[in-house]
ModelCIF file with pLDDT and N, C-alpha, C, O atoms, coordinates in Angstrom:
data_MODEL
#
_entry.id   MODEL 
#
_entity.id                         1 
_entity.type                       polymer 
_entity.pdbx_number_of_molecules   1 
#
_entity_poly.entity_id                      1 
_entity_poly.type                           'polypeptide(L)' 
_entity_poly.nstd_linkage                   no 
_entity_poly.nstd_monomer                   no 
_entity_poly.pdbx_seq_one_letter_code       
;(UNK)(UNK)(UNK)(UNK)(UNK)(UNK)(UNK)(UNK)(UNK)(UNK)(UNK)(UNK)(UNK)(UNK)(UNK)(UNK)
(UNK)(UNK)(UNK)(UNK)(UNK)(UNK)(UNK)(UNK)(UNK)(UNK)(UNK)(UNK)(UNK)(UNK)(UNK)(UNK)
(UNK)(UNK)(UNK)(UNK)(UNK)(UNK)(UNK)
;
_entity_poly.pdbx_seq_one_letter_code_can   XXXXXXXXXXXXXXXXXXXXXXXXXXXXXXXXXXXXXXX 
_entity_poly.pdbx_strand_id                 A 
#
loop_
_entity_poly_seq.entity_id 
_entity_poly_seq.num 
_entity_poly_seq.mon_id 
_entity_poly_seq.hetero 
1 1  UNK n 
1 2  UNK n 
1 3  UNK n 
1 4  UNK n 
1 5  UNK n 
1 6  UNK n 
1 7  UNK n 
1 8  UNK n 
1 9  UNK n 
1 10 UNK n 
1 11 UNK n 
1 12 UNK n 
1 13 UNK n 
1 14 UNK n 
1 15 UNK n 
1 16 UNK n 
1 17 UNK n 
1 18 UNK n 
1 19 UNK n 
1 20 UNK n 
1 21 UNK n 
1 22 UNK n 
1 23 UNK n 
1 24 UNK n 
1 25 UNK n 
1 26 UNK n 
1 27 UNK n 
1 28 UNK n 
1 29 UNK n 
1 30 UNK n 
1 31 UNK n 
1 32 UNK n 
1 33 UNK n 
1 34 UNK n 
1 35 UNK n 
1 36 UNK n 
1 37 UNK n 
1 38 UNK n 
1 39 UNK n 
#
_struct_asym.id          A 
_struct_asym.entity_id   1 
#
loop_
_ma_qa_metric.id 
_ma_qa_metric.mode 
_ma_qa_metric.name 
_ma_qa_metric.software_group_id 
_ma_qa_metric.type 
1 global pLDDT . pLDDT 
2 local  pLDDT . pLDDT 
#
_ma_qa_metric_global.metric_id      1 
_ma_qa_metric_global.metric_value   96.97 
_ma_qa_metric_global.model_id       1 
_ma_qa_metric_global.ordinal_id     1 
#
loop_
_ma_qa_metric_local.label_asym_id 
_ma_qa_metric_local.label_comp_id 
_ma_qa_metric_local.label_seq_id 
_ma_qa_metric_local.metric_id 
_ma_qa_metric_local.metric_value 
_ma_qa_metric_local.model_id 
_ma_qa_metric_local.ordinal_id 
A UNK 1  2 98.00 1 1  
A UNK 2  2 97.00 1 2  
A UNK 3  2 98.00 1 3  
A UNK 4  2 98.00 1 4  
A UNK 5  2 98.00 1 5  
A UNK 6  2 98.00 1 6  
A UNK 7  2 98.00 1 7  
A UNK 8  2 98.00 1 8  
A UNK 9  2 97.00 1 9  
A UNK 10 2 97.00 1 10 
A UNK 11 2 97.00 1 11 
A UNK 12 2 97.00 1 12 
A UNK 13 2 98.00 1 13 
A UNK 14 2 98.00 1 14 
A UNK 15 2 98.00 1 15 
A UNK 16 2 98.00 1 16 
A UNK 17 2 98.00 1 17 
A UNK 18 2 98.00 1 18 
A UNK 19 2 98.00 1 19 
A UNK 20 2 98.00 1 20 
A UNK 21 2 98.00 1 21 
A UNK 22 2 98.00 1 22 
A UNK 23 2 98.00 1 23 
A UNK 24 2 97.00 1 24 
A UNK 25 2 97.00 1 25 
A UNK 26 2 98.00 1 26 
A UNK 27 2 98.00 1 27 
A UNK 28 2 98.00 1 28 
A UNK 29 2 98.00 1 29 
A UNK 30 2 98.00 1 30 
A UNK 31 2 98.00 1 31 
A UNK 32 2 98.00 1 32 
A UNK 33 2 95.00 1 33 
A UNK 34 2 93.00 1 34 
A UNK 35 2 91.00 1 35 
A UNK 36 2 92.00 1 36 
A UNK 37 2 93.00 1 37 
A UNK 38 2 94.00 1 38 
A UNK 39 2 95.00 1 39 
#
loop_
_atom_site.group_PDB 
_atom_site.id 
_atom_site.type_symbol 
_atom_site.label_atom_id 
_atom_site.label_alt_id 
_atom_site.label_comp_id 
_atom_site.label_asym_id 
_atom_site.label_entity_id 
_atom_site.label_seq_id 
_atom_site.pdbx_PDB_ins_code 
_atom_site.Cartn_x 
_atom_site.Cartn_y 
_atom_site.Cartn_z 
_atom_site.occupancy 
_atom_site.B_iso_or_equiv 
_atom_site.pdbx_formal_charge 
_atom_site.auth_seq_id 
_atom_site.auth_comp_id 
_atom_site.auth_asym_id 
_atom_site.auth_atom_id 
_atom_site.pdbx_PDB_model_num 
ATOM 1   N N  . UNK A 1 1  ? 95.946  84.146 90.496  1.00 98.00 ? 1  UNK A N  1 
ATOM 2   C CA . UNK A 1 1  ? 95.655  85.582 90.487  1.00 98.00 ? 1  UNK A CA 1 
ATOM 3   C C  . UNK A 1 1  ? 95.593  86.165 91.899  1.00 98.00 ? 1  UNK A C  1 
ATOM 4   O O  . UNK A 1 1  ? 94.777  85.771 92.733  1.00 98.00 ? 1  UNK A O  1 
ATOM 5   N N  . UNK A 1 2  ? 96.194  86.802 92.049  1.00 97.00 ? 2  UNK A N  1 
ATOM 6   C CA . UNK A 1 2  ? 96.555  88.145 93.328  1.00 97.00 ? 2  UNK A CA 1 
ATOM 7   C C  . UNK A 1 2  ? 97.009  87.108 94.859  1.00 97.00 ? 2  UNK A C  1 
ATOM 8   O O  . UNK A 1 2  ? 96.668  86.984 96.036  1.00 97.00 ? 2  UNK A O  1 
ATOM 9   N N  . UNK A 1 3  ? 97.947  86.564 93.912  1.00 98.00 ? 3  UNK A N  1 
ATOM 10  C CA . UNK A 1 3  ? 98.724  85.391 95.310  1.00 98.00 ? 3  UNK A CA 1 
ATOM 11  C C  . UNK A 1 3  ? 99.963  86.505 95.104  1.00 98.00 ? 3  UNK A C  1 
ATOM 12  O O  . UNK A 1 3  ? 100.199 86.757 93.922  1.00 98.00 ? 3  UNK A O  1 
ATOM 13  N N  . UNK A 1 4  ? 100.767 87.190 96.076  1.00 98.00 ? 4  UNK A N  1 
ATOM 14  C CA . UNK A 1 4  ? 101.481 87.283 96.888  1.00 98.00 ? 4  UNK A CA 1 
ATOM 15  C C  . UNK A 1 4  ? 103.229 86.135 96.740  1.00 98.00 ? 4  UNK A C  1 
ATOM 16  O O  . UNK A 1 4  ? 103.069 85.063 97.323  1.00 98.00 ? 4  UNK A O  1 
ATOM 17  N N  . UNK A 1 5  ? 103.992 86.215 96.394  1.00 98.00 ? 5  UNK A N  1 
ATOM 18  C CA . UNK A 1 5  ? 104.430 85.110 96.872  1.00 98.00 ? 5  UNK A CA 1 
ATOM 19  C C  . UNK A 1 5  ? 106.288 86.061 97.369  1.00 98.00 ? 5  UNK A C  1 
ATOM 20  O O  . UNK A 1 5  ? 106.759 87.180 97.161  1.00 98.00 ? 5  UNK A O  1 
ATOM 21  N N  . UNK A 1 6  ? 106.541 85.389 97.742  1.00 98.00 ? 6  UNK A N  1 
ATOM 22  C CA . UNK A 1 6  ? 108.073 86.061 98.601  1.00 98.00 ? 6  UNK A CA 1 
ATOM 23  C C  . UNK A 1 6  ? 108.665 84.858 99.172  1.00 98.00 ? 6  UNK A C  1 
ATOM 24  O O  . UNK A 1 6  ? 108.126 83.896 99.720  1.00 98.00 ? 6  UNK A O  1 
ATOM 25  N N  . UNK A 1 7  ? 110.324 85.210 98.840  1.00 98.00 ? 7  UNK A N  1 
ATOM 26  C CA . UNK A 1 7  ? 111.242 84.163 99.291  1.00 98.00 ? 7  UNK A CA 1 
ATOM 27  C C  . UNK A 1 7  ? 112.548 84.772 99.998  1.00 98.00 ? 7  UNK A C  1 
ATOM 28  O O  . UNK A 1 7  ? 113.484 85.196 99.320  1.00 98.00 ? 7  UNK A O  1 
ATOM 29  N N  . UNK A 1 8  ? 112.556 84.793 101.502 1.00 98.00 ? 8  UNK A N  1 
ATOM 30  C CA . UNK A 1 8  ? 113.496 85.625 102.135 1.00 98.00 ? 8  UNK A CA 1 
ATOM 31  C C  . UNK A 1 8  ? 114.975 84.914 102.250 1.00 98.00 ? 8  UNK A C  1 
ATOM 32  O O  . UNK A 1 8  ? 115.255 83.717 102.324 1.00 98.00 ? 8  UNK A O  1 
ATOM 33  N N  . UNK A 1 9  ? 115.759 85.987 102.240 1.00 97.00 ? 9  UNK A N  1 
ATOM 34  C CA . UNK A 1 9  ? 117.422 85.311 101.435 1.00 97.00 ? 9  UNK A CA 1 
ATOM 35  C C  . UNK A 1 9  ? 117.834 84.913 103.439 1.00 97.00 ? 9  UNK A C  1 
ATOM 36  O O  . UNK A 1 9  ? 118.445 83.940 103.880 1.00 97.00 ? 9  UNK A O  1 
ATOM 37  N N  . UNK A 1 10 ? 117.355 85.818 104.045 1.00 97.00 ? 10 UNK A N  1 
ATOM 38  C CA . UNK A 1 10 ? 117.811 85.844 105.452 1.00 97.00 ? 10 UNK A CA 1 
ATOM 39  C C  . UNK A 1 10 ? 116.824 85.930 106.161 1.00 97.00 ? 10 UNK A C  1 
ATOM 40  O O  . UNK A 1 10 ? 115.653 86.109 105.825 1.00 97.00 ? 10 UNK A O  1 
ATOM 41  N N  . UNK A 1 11 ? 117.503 85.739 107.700 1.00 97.00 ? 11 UNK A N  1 
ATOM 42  C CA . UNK A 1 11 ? 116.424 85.683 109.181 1.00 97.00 ? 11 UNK A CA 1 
ATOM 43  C C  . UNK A 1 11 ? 115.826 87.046 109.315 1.00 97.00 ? 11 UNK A C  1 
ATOM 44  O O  . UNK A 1 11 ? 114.657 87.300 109.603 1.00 97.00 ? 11 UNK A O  1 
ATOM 45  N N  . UNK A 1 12 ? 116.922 87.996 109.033 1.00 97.00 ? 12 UNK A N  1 
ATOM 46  C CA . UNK A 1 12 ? 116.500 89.451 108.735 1.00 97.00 ? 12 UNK A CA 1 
ATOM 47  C C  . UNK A 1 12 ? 115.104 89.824 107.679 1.00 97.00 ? 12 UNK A C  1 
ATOM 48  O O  . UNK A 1 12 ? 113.954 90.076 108.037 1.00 97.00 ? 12 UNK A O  1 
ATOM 49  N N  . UNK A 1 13 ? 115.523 89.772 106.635 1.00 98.00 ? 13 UNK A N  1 
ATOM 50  C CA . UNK A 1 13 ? 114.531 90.250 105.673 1.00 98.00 ? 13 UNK A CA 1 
ATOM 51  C C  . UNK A 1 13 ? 113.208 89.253 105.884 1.00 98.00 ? 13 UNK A C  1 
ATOM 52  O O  . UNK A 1 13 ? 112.083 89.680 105.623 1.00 98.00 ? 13 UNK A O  1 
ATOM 53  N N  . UNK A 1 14 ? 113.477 87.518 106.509 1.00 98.00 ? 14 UNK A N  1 
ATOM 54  C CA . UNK A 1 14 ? 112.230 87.153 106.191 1.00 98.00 ? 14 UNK A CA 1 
ATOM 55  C C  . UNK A 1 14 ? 111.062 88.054 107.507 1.00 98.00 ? 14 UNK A C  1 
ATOM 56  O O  . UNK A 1 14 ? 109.993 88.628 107.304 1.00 98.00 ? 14 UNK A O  1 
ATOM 57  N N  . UNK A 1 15 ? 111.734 87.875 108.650 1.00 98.00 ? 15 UNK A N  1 
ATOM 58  C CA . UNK A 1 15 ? 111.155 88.633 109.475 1.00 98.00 ? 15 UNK A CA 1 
ATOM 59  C C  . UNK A 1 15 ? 110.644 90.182 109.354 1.00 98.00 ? 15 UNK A C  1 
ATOM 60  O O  . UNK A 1 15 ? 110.166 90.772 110.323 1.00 98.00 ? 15 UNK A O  1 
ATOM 61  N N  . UNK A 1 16 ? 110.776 90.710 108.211 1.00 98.00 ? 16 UNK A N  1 
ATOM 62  C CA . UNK A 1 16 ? 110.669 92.193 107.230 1.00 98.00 ? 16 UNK A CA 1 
ATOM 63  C C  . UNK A 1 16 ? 109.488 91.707 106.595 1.00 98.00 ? 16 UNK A C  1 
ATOM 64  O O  . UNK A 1 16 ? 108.311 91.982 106.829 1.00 98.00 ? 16 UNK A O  1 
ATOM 65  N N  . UNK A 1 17 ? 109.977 90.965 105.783 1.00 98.00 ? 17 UNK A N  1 
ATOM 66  C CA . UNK A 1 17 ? 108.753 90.640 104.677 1.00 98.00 ? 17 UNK A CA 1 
ATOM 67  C C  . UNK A 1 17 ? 107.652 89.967 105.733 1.00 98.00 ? 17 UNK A C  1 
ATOM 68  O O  . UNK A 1 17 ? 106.459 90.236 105.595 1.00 98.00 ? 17 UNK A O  1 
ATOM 69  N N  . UNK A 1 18 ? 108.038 89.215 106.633 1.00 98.00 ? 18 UNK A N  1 
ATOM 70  C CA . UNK A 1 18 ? 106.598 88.646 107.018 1.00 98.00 ? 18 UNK A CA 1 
ATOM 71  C C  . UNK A 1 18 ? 106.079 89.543 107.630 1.00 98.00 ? 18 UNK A C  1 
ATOM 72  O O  . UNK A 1 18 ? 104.873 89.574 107.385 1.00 98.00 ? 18 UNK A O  1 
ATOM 73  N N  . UNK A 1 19 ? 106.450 90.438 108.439 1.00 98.00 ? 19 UNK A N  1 
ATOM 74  C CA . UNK A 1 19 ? 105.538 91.905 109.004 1.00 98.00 ? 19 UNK A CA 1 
ATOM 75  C C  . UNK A 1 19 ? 104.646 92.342 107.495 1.00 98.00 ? 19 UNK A C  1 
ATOM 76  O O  . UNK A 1 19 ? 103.420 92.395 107.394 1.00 98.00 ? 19 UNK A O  1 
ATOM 77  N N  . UNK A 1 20 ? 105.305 92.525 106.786 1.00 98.00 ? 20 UNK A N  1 
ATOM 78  C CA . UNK A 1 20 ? 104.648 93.500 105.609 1.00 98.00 ? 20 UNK A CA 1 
ATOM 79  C C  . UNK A 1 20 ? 103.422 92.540 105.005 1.00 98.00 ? 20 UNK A C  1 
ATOM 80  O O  . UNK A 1 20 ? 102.250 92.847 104.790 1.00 98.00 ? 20 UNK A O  1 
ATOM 81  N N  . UNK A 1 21 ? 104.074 91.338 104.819 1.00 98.00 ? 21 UNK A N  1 
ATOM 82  C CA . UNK A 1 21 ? 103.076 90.359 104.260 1.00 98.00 ? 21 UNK A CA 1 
ATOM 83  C C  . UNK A 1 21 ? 101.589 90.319 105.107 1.00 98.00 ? 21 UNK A C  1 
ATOM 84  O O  . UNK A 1 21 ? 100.491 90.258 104.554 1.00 98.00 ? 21 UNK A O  1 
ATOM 85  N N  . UNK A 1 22 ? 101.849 90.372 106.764 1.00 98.00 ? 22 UNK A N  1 
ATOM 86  C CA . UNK A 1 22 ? 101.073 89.786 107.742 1.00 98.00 ? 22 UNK A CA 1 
ATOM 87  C C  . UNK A 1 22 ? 100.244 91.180 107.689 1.00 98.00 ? 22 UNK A C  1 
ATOM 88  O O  . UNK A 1 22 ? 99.039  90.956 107.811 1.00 98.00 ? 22 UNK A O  1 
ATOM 89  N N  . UNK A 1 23 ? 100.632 92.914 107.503 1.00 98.00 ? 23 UNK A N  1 
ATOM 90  C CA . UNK A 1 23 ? 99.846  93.464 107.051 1.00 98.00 ? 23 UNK A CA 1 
ATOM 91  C C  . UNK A 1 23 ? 99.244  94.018 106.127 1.00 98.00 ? 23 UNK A C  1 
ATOM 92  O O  . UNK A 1 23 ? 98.528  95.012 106.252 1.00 98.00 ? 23 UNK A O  1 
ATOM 93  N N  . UNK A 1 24 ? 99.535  93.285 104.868 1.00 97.00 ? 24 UNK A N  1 
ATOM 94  C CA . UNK A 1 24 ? 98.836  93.472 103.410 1.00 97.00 ? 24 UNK A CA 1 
ATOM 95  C C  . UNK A 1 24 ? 97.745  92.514 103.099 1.00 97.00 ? 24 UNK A C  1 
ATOM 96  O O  . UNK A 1 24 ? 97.818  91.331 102.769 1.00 97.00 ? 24 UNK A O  1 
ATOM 97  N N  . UNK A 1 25 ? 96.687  93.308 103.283 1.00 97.00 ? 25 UNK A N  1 
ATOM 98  C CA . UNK A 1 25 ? 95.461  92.265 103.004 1.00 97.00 ? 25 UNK A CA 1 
ATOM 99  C C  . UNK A 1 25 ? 95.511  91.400 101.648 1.00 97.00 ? 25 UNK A C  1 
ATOM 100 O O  . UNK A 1 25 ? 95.823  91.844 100.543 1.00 97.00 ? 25 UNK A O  1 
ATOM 101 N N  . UNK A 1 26 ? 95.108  89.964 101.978 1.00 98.00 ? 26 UNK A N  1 
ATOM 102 C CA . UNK A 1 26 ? 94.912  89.197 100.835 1.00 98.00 ? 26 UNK A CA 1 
ATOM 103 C C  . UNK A 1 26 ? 95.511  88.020 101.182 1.00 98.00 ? 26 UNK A C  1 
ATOM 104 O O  . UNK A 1 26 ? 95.952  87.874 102.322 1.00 98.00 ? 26 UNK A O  1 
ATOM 105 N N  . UNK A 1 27 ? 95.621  86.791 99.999  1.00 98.00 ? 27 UNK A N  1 
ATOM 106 C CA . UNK A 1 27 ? 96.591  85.549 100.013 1.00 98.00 ? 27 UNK A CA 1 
ATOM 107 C C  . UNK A 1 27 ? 98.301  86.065 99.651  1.00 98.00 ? 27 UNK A C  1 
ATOM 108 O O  . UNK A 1 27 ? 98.710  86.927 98.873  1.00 98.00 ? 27 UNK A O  1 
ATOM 109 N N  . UNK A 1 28 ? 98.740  85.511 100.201 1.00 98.00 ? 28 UNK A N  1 
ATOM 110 C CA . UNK A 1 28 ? 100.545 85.405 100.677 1.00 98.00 ? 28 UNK A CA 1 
ATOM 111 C C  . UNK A 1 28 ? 100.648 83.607 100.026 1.00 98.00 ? 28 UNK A C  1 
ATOM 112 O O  . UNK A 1 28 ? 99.792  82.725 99.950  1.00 98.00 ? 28 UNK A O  1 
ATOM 113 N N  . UNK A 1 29 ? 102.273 83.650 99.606  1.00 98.00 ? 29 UNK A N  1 
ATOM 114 C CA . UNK A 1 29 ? 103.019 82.622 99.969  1.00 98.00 ? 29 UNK A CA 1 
ATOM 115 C C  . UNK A 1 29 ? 104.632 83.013 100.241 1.00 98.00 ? 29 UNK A C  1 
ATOM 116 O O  . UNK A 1 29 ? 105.456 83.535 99.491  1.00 98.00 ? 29 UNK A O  1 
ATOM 117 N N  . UNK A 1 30 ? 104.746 82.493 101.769 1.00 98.00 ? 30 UNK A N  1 
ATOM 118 C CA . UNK A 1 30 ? 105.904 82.762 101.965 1.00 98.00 ? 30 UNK A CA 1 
ATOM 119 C C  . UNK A 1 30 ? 106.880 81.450 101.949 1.00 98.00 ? 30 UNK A C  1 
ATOM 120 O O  . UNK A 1 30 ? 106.563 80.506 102.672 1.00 98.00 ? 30 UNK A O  1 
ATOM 121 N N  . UNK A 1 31 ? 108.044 81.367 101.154 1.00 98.00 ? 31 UNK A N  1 
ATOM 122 C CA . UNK A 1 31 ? 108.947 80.109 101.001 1.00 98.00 ? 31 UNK A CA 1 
ATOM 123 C C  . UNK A 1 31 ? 110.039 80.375 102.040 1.00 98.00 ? 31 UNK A C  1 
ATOM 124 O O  . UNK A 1 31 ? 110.836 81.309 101.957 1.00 98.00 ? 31 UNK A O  1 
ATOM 125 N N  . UNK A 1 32 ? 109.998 79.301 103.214 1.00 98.00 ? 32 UNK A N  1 
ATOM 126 C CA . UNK A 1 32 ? 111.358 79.283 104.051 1.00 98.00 ? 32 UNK A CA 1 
ATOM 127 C C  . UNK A 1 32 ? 111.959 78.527 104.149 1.00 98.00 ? 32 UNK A C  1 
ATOM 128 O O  . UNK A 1 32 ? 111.597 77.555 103.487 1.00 98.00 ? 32 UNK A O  1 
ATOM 129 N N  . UNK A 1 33 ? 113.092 78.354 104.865 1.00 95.00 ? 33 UNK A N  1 
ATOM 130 C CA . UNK A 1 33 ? 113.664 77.032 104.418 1.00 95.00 ? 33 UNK A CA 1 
ATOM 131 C C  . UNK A 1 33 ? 114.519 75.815 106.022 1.00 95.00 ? 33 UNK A C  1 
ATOM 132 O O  . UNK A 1 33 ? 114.407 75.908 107.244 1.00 95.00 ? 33 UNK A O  1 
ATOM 133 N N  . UNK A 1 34 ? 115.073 75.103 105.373 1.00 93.00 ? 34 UNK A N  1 
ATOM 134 C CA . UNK A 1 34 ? 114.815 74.089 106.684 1.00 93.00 ? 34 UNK A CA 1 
ATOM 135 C C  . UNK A 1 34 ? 116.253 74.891 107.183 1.00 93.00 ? 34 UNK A C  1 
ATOM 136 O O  . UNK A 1 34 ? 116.389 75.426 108.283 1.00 93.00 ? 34 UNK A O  1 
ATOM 137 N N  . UNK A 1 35 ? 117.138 74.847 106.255 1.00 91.00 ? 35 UNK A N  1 
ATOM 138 C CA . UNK A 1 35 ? 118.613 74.875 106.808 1.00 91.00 ? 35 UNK A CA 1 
ATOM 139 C C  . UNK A 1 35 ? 119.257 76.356 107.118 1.00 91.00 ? 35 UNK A C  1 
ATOM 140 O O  . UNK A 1 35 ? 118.776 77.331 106.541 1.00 91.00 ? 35 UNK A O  1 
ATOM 141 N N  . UNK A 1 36 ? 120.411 76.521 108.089 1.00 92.00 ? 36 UNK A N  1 
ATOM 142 C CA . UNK A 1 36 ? 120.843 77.905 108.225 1.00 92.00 ? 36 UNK A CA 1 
ATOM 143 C C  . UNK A 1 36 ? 121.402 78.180 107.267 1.00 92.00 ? 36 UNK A C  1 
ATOM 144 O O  . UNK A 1 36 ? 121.963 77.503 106.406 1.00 92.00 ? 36 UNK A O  1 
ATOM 145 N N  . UNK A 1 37 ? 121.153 79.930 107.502 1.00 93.00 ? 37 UNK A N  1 
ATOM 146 C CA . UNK A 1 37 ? 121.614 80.218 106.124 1.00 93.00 ? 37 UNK A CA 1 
ATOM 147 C C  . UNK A 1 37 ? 122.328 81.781 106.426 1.00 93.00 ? 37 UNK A C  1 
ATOM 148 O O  . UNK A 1 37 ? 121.479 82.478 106.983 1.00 93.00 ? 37 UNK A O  1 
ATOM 149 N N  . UNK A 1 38 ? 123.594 82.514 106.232 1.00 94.00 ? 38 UNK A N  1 
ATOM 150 C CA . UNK A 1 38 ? 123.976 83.357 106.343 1.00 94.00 ? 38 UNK A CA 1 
ATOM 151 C C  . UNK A 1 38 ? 123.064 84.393 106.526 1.00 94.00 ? 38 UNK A C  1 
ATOM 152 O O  . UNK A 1 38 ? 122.174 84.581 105.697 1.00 94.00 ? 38 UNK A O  1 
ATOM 153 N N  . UNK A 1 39 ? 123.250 85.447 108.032 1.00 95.00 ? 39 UNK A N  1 
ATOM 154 C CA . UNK A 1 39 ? 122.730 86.491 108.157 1.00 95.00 ? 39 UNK A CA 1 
ATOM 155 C C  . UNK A 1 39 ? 123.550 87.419 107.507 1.00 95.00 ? 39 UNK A C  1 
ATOM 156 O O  . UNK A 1 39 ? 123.237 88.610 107.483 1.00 95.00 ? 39 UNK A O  1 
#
């Protein structure tokens, strides 16, 4: 209950979502990943 969770497709959006995440109060889960991946 009131977890947050987000999975960014790119370097772009994750760096989007983690601003927004980093200022929306509460628990987050953010999924990233090891390998490159098309900007």
């Amino acid at each position: 209950p009131g977890m947050t969770v987000v999975n960014p497709a790119d370097a772009v959006s994750a760096e989007k979502l983690l601003n927004a995440v980093v200022d929306t109060e509460g628990p987050a889960y953010v999924r990233l990943g090891r390998s490159g991946v098309p900007v």
